[in-house]
Protein backbone atom coordinates (compact mmCIF):
# COMPACT_ATOMS: atom_id res chain seq x y z
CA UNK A 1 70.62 62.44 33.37
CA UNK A 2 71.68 61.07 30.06
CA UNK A 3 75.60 60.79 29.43
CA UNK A 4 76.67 59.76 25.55
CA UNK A 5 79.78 58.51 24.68
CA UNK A 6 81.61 56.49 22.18
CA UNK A 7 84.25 54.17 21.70
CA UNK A 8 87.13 53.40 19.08
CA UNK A 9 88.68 50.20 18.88
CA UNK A 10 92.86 50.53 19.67
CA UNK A 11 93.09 46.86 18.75
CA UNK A 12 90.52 44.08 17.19
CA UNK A 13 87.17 43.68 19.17
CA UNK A 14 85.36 40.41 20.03
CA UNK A 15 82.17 40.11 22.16
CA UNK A 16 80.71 36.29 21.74
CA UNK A 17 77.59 35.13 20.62
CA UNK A 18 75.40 31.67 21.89
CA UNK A 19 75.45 30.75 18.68
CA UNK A 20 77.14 27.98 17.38
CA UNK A 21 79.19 27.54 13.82
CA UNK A 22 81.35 24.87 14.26
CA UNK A 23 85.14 26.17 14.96
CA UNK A 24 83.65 29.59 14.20
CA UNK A 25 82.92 32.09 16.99
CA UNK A 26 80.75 34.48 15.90
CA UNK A 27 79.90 38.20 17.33
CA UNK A 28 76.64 38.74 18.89
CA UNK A 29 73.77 40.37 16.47
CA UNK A 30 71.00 42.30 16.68
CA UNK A 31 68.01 42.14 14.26
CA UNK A 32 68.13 45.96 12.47
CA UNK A 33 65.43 47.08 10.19
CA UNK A 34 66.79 49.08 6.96
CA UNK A 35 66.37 52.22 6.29
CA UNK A 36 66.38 51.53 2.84
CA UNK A 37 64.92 47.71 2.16
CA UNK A 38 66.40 45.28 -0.54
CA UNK A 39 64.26 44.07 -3.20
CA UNK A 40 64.39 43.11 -6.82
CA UNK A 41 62.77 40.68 -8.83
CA UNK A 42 64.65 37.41 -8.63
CA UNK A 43 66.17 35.31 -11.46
CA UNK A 44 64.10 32.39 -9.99
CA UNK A 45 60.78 31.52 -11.00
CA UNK A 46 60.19 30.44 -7.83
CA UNK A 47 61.37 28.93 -4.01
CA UNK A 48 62.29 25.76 -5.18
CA UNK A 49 64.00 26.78 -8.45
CA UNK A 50 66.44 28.98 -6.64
CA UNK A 51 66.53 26.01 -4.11
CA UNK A 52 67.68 23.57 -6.62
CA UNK A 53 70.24 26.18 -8.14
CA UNK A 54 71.62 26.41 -4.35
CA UNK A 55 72.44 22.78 -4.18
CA UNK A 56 74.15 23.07 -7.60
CA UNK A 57 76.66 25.10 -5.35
CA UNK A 58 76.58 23.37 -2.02
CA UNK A 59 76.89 19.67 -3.56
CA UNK A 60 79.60 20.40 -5.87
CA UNK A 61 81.67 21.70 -2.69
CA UNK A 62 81.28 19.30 -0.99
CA UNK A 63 82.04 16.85 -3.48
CA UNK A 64 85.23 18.19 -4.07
CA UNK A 65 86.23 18.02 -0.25
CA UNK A 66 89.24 15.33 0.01
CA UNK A 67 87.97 11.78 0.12
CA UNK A 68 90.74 11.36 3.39
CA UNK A 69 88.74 14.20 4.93
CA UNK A 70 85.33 12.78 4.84
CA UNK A 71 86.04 9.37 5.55
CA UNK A 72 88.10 10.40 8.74
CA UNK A 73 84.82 12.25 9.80
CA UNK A 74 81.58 10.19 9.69
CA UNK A 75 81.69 11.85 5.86
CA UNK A 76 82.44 15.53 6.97
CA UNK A 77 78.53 16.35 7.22
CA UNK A 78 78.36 18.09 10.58
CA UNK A 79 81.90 20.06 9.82
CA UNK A 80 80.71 21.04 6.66
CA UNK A 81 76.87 22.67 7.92
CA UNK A 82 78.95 24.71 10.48
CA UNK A 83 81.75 25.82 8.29
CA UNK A 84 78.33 26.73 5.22
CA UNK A 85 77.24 28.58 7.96
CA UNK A 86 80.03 30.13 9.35
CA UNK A 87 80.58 31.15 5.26
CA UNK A 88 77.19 33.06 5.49
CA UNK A 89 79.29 35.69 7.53
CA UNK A 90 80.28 37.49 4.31
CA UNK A 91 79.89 40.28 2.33
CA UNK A 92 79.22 38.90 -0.84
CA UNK A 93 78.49 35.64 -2.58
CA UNK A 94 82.41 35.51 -4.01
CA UNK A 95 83.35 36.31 -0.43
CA UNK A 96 80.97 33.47 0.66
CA UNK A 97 82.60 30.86 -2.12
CA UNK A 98 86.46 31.36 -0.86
CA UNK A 99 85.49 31.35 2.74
CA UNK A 100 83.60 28.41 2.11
CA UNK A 101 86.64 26.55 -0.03
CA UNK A 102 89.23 27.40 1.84
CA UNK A 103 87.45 26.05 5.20
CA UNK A 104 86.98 22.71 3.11
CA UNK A 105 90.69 22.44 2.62
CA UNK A 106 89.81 22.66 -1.24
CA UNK A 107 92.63 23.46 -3.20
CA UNK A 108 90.86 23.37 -6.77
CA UNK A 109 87.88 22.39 -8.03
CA UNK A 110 87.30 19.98 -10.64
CA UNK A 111 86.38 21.43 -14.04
CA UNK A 112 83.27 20.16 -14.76
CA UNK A 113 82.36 20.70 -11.12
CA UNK A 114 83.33 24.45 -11.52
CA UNK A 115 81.64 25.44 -14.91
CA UNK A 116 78.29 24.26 -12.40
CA UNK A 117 79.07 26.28 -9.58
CA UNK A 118 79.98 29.00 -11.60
CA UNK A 119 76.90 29.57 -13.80
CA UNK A 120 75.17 28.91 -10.18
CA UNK A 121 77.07 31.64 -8.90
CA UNK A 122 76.18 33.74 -11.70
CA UNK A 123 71.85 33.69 -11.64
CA UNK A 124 72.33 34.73 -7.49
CA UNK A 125 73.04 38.97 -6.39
CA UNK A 126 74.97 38.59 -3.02
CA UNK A 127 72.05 39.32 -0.97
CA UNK A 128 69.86 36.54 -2.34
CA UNK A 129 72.64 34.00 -2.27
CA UNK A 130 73.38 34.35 1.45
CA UNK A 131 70.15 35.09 3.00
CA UNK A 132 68.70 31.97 1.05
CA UNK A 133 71.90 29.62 2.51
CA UNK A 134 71.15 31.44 5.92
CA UNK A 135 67.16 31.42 6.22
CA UNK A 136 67.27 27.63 4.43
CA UNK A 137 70.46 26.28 6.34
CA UNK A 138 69.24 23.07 8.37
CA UNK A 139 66.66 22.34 4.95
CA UNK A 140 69.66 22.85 2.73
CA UNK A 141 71.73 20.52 4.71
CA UNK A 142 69.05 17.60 4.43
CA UNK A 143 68.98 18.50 0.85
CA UNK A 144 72.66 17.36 1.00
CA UNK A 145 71.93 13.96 2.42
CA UNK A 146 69.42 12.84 -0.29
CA UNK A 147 72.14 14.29 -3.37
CA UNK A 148 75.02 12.20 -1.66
CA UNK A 149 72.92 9.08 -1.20
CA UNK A 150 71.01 9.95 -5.08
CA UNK A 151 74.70 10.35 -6.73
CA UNK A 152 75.78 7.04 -4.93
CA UNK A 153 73.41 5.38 -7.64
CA UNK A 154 74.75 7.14 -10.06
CA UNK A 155 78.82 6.86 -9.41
CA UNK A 156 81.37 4.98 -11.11
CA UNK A 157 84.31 3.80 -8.84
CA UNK A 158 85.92 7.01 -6.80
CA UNK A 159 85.11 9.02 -10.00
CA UNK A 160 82.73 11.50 -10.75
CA UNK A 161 80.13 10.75 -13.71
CA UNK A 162 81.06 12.33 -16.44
CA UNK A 163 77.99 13.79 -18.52
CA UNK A 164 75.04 15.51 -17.87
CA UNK A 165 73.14 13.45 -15.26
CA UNK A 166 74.85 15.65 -12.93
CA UNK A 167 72.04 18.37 -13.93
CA UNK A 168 69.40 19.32 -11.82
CA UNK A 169 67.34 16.79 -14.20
CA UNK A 170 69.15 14.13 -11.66
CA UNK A 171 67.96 15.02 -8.65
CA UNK A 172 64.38 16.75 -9.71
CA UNK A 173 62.76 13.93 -7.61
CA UNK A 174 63.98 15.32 -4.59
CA UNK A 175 62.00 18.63 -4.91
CA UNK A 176 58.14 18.60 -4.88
CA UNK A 177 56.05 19.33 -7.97
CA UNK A 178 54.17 22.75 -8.10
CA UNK A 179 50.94 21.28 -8.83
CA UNK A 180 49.29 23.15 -12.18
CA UNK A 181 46.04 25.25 -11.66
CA UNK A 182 44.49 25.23 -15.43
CA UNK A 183 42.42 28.33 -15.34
CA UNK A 184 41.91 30.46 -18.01
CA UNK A 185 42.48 33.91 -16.53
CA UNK A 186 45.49 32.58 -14.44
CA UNK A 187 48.59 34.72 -15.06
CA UNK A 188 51.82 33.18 -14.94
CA UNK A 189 54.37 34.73 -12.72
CA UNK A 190 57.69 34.65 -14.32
CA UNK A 191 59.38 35.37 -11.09
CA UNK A 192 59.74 35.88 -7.58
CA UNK A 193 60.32 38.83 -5.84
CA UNK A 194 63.79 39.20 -3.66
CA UNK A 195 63.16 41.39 -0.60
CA UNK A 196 64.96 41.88 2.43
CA UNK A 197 64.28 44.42 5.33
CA UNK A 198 66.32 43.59 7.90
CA UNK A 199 70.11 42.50 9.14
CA UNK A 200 71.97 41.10 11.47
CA UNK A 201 73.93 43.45 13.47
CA UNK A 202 76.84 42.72 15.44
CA UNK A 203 76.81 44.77 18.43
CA UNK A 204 77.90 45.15 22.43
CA UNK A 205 75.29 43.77 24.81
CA UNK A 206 74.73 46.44 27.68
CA UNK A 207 74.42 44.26 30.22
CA UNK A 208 78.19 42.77 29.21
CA UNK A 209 79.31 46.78 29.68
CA UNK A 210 77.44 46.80 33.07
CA UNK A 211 79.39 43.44 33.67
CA UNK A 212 82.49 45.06 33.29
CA UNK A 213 81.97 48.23 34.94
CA UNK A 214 80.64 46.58 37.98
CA UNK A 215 84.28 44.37 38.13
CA UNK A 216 86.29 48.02 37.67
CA UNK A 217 84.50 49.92 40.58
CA UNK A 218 84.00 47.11 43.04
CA UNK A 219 87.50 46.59 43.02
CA UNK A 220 88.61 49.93 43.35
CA UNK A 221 85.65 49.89 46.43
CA UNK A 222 87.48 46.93 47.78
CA UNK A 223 91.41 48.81 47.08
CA UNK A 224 90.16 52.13 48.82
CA UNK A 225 88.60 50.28 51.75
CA UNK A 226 90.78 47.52 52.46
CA UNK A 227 88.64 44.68 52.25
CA UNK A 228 90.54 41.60 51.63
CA UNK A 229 88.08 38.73 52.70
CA UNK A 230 84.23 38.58 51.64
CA UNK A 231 82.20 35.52 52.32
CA UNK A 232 81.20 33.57 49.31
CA UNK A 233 77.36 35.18 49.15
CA UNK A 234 78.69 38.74 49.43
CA UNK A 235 80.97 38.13 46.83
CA UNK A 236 78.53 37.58 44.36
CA UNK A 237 76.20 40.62 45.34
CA UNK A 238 79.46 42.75 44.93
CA UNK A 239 81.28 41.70 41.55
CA UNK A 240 78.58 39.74 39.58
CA UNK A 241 74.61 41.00 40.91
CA UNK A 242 74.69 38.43 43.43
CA UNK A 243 71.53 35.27 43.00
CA UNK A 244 68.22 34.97 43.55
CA UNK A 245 67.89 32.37 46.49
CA UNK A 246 65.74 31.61 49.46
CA UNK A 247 64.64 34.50 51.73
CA UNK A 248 67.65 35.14 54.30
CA UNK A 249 65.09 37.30 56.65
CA UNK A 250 67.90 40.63 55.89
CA UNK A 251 65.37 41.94 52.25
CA UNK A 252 64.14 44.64 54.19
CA UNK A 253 63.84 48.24 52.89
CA UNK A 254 66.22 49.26 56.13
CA UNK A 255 68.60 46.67 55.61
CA UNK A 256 68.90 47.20 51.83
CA UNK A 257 69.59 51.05 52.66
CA UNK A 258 71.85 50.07 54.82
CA UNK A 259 73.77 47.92 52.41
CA UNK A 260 74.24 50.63 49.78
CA UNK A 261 75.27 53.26 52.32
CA UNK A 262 78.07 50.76 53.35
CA UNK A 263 78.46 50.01 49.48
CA UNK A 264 76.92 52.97 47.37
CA UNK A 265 78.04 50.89 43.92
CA UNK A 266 75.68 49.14 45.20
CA UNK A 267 72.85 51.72 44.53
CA UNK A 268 74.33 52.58 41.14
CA UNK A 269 74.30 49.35 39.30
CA UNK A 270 71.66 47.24 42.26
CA UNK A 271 72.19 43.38 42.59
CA UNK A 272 70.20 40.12 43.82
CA UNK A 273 70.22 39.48 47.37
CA UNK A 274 68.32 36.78 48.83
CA UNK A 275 64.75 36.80 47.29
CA UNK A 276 64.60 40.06 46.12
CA UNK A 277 67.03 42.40 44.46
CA UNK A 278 68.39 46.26 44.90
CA UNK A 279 67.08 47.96 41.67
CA UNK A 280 70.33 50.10 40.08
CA UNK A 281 70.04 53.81 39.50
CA UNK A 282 72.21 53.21 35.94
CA UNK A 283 70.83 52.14 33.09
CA UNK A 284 73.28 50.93 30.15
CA UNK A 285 72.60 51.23 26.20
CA UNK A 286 73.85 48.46 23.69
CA UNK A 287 76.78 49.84 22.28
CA UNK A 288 76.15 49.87 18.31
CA UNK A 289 78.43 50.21 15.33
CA UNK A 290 78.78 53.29 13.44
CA UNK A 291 77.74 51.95 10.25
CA UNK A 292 75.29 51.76 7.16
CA UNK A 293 72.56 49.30 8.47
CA UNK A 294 72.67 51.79 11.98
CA UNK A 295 72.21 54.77 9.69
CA UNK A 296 74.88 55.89 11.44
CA UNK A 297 77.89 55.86 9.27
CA UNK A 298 79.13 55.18 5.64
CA UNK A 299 80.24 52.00 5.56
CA UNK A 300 78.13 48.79 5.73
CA UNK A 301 79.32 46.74 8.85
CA UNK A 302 80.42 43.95 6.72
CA UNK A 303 83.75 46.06 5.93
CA UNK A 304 83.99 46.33 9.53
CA UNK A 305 84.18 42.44 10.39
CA UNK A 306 86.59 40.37 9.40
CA UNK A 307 87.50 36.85 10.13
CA UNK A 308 90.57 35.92 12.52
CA UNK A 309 92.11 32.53 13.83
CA UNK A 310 94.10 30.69 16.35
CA UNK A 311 96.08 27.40 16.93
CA UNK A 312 96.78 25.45 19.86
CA UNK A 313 99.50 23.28 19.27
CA UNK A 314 99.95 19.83 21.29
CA UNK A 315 103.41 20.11 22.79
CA UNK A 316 103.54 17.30 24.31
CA UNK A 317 104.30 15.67 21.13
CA UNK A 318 107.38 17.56 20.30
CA UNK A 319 108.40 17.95 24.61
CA UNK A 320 112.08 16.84 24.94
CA UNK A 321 112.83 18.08 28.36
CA UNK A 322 109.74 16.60 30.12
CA UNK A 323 108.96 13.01 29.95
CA UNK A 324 104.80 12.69 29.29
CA UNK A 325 103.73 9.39 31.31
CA UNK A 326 101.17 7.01 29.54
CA UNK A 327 98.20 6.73 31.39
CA UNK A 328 96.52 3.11 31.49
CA UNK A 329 92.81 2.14 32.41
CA UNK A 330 92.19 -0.51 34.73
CA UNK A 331 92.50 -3.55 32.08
CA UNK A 332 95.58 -2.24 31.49
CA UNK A 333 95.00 -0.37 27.81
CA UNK A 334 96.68 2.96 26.75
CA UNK A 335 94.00 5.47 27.95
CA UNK A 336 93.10 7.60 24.90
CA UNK A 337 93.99 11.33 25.66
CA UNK A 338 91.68 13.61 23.98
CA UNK A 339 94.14 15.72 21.48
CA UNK A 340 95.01 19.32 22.57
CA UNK A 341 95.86 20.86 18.95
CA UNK A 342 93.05 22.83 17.49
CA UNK A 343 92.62 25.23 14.77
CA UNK A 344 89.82 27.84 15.85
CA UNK A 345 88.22 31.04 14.19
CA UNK A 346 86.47 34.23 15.26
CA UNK A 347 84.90 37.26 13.87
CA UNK A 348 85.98 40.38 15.29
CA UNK A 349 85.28 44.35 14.52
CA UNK A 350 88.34 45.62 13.17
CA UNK A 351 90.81 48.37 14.39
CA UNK A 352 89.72 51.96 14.08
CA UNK A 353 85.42 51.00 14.29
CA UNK A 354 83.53 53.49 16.04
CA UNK A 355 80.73 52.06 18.69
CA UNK A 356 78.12 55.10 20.11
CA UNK A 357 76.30 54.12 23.41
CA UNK A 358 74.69 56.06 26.48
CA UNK A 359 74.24 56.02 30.19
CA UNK A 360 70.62 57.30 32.11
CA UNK A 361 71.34 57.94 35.62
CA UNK A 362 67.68 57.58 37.37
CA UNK A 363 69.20 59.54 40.17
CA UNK A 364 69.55 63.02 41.23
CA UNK A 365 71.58 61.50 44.60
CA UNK A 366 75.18 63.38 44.16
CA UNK A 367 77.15 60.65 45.94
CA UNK A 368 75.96 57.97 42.93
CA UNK A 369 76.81 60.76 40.88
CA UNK A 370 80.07 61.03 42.15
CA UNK A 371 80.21 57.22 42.17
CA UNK A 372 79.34 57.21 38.14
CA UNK A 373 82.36 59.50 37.59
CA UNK A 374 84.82 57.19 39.58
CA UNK A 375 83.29 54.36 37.66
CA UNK A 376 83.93 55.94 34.28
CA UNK A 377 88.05 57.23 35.68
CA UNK A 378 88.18 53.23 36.33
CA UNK A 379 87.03 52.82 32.82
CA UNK A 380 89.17 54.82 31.39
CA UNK A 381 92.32 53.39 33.36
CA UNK A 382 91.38 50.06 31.97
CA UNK A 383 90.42 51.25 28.62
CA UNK A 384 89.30 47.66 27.64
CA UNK A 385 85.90 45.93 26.83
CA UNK A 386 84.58 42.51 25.55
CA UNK A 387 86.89 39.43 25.19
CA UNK A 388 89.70 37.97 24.11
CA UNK A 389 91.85 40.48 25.72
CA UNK A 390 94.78 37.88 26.48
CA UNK A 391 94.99 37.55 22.50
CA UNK A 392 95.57 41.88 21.57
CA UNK A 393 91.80 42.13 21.42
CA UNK A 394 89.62 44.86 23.10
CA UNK A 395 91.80 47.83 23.84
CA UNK A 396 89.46 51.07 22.96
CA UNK A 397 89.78 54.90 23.21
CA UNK A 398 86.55 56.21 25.25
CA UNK A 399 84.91 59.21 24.15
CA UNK A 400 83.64 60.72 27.46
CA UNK A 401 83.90 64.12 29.15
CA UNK A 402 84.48 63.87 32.94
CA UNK A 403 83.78 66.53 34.95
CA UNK A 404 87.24 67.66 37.22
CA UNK A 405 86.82 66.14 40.84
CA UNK A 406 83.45 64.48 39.98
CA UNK A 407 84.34 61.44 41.66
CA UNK A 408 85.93 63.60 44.87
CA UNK A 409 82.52 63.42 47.06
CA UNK A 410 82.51 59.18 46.55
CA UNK A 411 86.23 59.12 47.61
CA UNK A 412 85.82 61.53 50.84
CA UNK A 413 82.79 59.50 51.75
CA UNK A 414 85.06 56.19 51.35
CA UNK A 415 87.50 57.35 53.73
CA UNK A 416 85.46 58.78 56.39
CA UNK A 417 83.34 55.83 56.52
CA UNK A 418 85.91 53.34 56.09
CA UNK A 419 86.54 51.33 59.75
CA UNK A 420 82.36 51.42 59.40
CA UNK A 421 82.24 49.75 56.15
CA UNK A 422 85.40 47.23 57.28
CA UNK A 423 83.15 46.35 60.47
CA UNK A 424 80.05 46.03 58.20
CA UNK A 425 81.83 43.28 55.98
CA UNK A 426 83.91 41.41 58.44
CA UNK A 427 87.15 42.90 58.05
């Protein structure tokens, strides 16, 4: 049985990512393949052309990034790579610049440094610009190392040199030279060709859904039993699929039966119990984004995403009340406390997006069925999903039909099996 549904987000949604971007939390992505493909013939004759016309955005950035900042942090490299790439999160190159700026604590940029970037700025489309920074990041970022320690040669005092050794003609020793093929016949090609068939994304993992769902209906099992006390083990097979260990001698086909007649969640969404595991009669789609890239909607999914941030303040330094102790080591030196005031950002789908997903049910056993239902009346009681929820994040409205009394047969079985299932977990 297949059950769609969809979602809308009540407040701002936020499901993390592994990857890193500095202070930047990210969503999680999925690679998509357009429907309909960029491509265009490029401005740039060729890879490293475009490459050098990069840079003559990049360096100037980060040459106009406060001297205090740099020299307070080992000369800002690793903070600025993150917060480039955190920058590549936009939906245009102009989008890109500010982000990028602002993150840099830029207020303006010199003149001569800006007329550069500008007519940069100017030979990229939006696409080109950020996919290059994106596909090119950790290159670009060496790139940066050599123009810092090439300009060094060429400074004057804290000053910037003013004329026209600032040019790419400064630094063309850094690229490689495209060696020249003298052939009659050869035909010169004038320019590359931009293309770009796929995008990244940002989605819900199914398995973080699952992860949720499992939380909701084990602890309404737990409510309508009574259990208050599970061992450690059990625990884990209950609320979080449980780990593969050692063989406990209890993987049997009878005792794994037995298990989800005590627990039939259990049969539903399965978990890992010694060695081997209870396959789950649910299966879970990624829930996906109605939007342009998903062929699903009309708006492109970077209007959907924007950019949100946080503080954490250290108190301690303003606390009047409370007297904060100074800790000492053992050769009697101030211990150095690691400082508790951070500035953080996140991406996050915006109020009102629209997510569509499905449920399979491999089952035609009415008592999961019934289970399923009760699952989805949890769900719907605790209308949330992803993170952040302790910061107004990840309140939706679900989209799903549920049968009246579905989940009756799962609640009746509950109750007339319920000193049975007490026994059978040790309460």
């Amino acid at each position: 049985m297949k059950i769609n549904y969809s979602f809308v987000a009540q407040t701002p949604l936020f499901t993390g990512s592994d990857e890193s971007s500095g202070i930047v939390r990210t969503l999680r992505r999925e690679k998509v393949f357009l429907k309909n493909p960029v491509s265009f013939e490029s401005n740039f004759k060729n890879d490293i052309e475009r490459r050098k016309t990069l840079m003559d955005i990049i360096f100037p950035i980060y040459s106009a990034i406060p001297i205090k900042l740099k020299s307070g942090n080992y000369g800002f490299y690793e903070a600025y790579s993150n917060k480039v790439k955190a920058a590549c999160v936009s939906k245009d190159k102009y989008q890109f610049l500010n982000k990028l700026v602002e993150s840099c604590s830029i207020v303006t940029i010199p003149e001569g440094l800006s007329v550069l970037i500008k007519s940069a700025m100017d030979k990229f489309s939006d696409d080109e610009l950020i996919e290059t920074v994106r596909s090119e990041h950790h290159y670009l970022m060496i790139l940066l190392r050599e123009y810092v320690s090439k300009m060094r040669e060429y400074k004057k005092g804290n000053g910037f040199v003013e004329d026209d050794r600032f040019e790419n003609t400064l630094f063309a020793d850094l690229f490689p030279k495209k060696e020249i093929i003298k052939e009659p016949q050869e035909v010169e090609i004038k320019s590359i060709k931009f293309e770009k068939k796929f995008d990244n994304v940002p989605y819900f993992g199914g398995n973080s859904i699952r992860g949720y769902l499992r939380r909701l209906i084990m602890n309404d099992f737990c409510k309508q039993i009574g259990i208050t006390k599970l061992n450690k083990s059990i625990y884990h097979q209950l609320f979080t699929g449980g780990n593969i260990t050692e063989s406990t001698g209890t993987e049997d086909i009878e005792h794994r039966e037995k298990y989800i007649n005590m627990c039939p969640p259990m049969g539903l969404l399965g978990s890992a119990i010694g060695n081997s595991t209870i396959e789950g009669d649910m299966k879970i789609m990624d829930a996906r984004l109605r939007c342009i890239e998903n062929n699903t909607g009309n708006c492109k999914f970077w209007e959907l995403v924007e950019l949100n941030f946080g503080t954490r303040h250290d108190d301690s330094k303003t606390e009047k009340d409370i007297e904060i102790k100074i800790e000492f080591d053992k050769k009697g030196k101030e211990k150095e406390v690691p400082t508790t005031q951070m500035y953080y950002q996140y991406e996050n789908f915006v109020t009102g997006s629209v997510f569509d997903s499905s449920f399979f049910l491999t089952t035609q056993n009415e008592l999961l069925i019934s289970v399923f239902w009760r699952m989805m009346r949890c769900w719907k009681e605790h209308n949330f999903i992803g993170g952040n929820s302790a910061r107004d994040a990840g309140m939706i409205d679900i989209n799903i039909e549920i049968p009246e009394n579905a989940d009756i047969l799962y609640l009746d079985y509950l109750q007339n099996h319920k000193s049975e299932i007490l026994k059978y977990f040790g309460n």
